[in-house]
Protein backbone atom coordinates (compact mmCIF):
# COMPACT_ATOMS: atom_id res chain seq x y z
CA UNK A 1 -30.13 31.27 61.66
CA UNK A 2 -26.96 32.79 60.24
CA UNK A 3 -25.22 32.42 56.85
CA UNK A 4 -22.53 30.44 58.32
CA UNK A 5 -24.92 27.68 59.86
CA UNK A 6 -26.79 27.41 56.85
CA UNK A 7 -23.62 26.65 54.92
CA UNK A 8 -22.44 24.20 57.51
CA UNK A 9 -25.84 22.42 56.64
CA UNK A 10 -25.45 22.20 53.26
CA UNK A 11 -22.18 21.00 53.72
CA UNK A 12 -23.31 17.96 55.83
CA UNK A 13 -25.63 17.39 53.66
CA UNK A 14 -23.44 16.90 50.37
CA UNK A 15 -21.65 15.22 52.61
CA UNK A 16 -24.33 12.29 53.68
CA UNK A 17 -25.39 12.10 49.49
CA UNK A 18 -21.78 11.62 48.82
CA UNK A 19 -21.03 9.03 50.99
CA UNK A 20 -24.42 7.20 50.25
CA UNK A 21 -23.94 7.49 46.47
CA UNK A 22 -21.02 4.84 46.68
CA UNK A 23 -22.99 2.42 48.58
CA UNK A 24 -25.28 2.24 45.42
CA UNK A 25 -22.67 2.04 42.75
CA UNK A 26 -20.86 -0.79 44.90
CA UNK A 27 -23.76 -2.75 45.21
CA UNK A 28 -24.73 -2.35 41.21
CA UNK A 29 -20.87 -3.59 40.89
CA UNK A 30 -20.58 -6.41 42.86
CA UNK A 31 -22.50 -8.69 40.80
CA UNK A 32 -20.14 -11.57 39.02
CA UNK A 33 -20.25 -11.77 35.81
CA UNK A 34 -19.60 -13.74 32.58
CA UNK A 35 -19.46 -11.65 29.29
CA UNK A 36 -19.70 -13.42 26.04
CA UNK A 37 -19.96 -12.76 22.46
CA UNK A 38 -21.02 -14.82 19.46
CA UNK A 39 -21.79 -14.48 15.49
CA UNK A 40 -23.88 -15.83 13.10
CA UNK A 41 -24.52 -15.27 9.66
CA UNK A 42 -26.74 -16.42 6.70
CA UNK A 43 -26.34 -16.26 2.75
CA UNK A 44 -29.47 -15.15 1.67
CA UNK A 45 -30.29 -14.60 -2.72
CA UNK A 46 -31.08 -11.51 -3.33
CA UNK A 47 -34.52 -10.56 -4.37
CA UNK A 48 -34.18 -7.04 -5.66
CA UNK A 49 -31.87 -5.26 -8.08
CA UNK A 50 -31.27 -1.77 -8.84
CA UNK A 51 -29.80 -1.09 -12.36
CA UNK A 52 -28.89 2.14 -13.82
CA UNK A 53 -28.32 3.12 -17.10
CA UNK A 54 -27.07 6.63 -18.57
CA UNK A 55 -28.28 8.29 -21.98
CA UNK A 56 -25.70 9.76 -23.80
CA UNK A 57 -25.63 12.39 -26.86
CA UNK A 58 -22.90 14.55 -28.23
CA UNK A 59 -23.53 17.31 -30.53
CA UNK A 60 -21.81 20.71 -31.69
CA UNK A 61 -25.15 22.65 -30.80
CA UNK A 62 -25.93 21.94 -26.66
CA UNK A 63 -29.44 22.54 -27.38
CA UNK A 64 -29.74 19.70 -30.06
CA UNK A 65 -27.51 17.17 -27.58
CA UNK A 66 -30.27 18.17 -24.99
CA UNK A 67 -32.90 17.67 -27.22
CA UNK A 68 -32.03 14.22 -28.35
CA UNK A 69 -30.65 13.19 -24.88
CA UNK A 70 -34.31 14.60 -23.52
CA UNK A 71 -36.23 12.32 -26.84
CA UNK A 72 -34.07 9.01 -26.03
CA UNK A 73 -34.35 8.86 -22.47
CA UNK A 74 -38.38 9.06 -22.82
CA UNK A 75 -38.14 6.48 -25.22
CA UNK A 76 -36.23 4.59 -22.61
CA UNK A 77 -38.66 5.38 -19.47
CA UNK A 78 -41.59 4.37 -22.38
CA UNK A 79 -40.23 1.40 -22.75
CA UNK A 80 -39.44 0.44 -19.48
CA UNK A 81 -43.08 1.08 -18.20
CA UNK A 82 -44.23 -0.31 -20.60
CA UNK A 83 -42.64 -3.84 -20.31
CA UNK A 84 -44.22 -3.58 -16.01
CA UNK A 85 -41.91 -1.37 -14.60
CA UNK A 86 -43.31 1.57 -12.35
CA UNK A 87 -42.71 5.08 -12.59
CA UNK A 88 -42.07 5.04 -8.78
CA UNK A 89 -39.57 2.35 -9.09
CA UNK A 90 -37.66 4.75 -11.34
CA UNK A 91 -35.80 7.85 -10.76
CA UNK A 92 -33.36 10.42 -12.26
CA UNK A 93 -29.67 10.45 -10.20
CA UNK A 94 -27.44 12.12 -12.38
CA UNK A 95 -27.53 14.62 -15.24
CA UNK A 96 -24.72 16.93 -16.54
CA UNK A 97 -23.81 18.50 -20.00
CA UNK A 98 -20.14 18.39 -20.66
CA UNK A 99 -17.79 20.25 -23.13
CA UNK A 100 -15.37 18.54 -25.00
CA UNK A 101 -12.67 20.93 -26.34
CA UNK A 102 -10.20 20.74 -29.28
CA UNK A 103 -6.70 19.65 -28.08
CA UNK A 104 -4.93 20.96 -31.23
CA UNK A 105 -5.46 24.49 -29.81
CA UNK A 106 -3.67 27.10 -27.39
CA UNK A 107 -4.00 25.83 -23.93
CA UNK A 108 -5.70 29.42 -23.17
CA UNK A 109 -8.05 29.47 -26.91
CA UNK A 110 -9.60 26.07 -26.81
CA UNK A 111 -12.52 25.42 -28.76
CA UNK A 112 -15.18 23.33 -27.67
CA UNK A 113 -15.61 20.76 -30.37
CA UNK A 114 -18.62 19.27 -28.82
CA UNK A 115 -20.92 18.94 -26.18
CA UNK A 116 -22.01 15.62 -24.12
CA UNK A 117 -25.02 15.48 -22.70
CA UNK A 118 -25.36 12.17 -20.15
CA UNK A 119 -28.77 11.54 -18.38
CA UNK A 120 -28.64 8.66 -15.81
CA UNK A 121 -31.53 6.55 -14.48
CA UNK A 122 -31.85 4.18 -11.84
CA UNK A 123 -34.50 1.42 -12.03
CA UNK A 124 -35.81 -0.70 -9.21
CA UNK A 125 -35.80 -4.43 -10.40
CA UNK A 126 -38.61 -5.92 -8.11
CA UNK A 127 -38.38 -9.46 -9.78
CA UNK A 128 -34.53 -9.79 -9.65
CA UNK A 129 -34.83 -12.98 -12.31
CA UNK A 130 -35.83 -9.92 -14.76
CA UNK A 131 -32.60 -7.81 -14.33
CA UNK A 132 -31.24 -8.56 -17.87
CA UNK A 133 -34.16 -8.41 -19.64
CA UNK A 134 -35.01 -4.82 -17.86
CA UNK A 135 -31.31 -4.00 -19.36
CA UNK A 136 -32.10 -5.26 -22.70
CA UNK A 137 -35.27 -3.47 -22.67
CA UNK A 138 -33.57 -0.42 -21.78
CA UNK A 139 -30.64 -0.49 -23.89
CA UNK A 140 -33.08 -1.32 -27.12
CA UNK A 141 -34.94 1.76 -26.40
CA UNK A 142 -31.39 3.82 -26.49
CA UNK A 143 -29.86 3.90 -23.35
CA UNK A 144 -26.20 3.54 -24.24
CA UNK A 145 -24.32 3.01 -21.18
CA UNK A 146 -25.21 0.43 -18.17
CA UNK A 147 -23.59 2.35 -15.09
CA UNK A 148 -24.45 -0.30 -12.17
CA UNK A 149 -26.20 -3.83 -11.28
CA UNK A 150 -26.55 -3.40 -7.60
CA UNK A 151 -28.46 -7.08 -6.11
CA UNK A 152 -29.77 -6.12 -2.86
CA UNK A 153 -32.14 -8.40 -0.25
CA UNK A 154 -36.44 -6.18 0.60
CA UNK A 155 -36.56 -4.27 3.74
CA UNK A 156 -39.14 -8.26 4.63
CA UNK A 157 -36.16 -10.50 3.71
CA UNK A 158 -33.75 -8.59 5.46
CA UNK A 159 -35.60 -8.10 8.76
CA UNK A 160 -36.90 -12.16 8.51
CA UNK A 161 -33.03 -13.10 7.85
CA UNK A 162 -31.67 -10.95 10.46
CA UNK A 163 -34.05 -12.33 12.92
CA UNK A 164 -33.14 -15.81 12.40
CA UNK A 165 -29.45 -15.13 12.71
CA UNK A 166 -30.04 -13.08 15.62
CA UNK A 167 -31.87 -16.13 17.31
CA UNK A 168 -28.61 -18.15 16.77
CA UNK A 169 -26.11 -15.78 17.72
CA UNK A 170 -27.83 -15.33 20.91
CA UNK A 171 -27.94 -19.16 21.67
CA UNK A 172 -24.39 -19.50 20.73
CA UNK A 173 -23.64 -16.75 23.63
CA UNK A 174 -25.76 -18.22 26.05
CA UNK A 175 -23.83 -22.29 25.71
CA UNK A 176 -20.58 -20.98 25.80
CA UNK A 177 -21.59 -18.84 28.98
CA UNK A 178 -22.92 -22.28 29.90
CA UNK A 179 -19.28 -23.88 29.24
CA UNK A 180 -17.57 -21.23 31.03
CA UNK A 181 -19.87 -21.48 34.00
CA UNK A 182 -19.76 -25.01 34.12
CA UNK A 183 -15.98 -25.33 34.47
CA UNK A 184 -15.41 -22.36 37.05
CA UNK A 185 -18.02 -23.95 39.10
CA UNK A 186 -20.69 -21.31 39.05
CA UNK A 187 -24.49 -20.92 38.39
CA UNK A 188 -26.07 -18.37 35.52
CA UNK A 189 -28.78 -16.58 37.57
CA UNK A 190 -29.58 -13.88 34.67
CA UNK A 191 -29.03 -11.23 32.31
CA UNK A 192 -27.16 -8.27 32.80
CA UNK A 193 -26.52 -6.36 29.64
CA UNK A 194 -26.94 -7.43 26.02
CA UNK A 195 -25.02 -5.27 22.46
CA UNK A 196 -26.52 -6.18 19.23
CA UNK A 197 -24.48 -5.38 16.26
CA UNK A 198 -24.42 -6.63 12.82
CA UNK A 199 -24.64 -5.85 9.14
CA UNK A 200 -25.46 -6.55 5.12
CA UNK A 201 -23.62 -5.49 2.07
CA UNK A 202 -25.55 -5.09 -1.15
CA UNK A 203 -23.55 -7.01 -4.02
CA UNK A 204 -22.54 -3.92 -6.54
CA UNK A 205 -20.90 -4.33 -9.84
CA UNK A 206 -20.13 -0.96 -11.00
CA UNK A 207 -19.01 0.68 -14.38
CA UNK A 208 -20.42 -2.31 -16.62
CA UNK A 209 -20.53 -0.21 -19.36
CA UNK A 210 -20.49 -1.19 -22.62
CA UNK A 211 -21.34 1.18 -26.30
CA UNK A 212 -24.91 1.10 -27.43
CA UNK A 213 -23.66 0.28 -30.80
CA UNK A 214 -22.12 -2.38 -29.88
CA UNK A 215 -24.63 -4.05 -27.79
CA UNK A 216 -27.47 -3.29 -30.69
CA UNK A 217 -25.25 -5.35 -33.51
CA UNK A 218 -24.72 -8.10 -31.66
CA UNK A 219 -27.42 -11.01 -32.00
CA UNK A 220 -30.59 -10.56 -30.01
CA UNK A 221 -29.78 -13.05 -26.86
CA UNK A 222 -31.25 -11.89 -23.73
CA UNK A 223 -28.27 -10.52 -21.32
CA UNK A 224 -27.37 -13.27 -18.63
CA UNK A 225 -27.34 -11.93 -15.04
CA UNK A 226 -26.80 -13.77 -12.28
CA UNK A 227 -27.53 -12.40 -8.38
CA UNK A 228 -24.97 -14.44 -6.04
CA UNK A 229 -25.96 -14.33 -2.77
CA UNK A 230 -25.50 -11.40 0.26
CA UNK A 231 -24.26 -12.23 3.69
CA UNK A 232 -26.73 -10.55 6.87
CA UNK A 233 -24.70 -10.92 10.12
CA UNK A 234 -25.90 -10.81 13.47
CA UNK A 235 -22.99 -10.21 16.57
CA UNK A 236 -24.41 -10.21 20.25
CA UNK A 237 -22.15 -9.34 23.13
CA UNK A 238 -23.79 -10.64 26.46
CA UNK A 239 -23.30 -10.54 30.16
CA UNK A 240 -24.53 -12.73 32.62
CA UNK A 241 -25.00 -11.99 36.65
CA UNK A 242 -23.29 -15.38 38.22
CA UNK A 243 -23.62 -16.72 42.04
């Protein structure tokens, strides 16, 4: 067989797939459909808490601002474990040494007056009702600053909550499909194609800081915190094959 009759087959043949390819995507498209979508949500209190708190020491000599930065914040993790608190549920997230120079000077000769030392930990709260006495107990043992309260819902809660909304969302789809179908006069046969979307914001209060001298003179009265509650959303988008 020559080269020019076995291109002339293979030319047929894209042909034939070509024209049969069409056929299948018509077929998959010719189904009637009804898309909806529907939302639900639920406010759910939170049951964890993440606070963190910051260390901070100023001294002429870096090494003795490190030193009592490194002596606090051990007195601070001390504490902290000791009141029930594991080491796992805290960790280290910031750390820097800063120098703070003399403005009276030359813009090109400054001289650093001091140096600030801040040593930030975060500390899972796994009993939220204990947030403010975890930040008394921390401040007491010398943390200084309080950085951030986040309230936040377990990995359990979150996946039982979502569930639940995602139950509803999907029923609230399916009747107004069941509206829609009703007044045009057609029958649901089934399920085409279904989106799932959603989401869940942590409640963050940031920059609640407040001077560890301040907070030791005042009169010993356990720190009042109060959770709120998060929102967990659910969003289906569904579309149903109709005769």
């Amino acid at each position: 067989m020559s080269r020019s009759q076995y291109l002339f087959i293979a030319v047929l043949l894209l042909v034939g797939v070509s024209l049969l390819i069409p056929g299948v995507c018509a077929s998959e498209d010719s189904d009637r459909v009804i898309t909806t979508s529907a939302m639900a949500e639920a406010m759910v209190t939170p049951d964890r808490a993440q606070v963190t708190v910051s260390v901070q020491t100023e001294n002429a000599d870096v090494k003795v601002a490190q030193a009592d930065n490194a002596r606090m914040m051990d007195e601070v993790t001390r504490a902290l474990e000791s009141s029930g608190i594991a080491r796992i549920d805290m960790k280290t997230t910031g750390y820097s040494i800063y120098p703070v120079y003399d403005d009276s000077g030359s813009l090109f000769r400054q001289k650093v007056r001091y140096y600030r030392v801040t040593n930030s930990l975060q500390v899972t709260v796994r009993d939220v009702s204990r947030t403010g006495e975890v930040i008394d107990i921390a401040v007491g043992a010398g943390a200084n600053q309080v950085d951030s309260i986040i309230f936040m819902v377990s990995e359990e809660l979150e996946e039982a909550t979502r569930a639940e909304v995602l139950m509803k969302a999907v029923r609230k789809a399916l009747r107004d499909a069941d509206v829609v179908a009703g007044a045009s006069g057609v029958t649901i046969k089934g399920v085409k194609e279904i989106s799932v979307g959603g989401y869940y914001s942590p409640v963050l209060y940031e920059n609640a800081r407040v001077g560890a001298t301040d907070m030791k003179t005042q009169e010993a009265v356990p720190t009042p915190i109060e959770p709120g509650q998060v929102k967990i959303t659910a969003q289906v988008t569904t579309t149903y094959i109709i005769v």
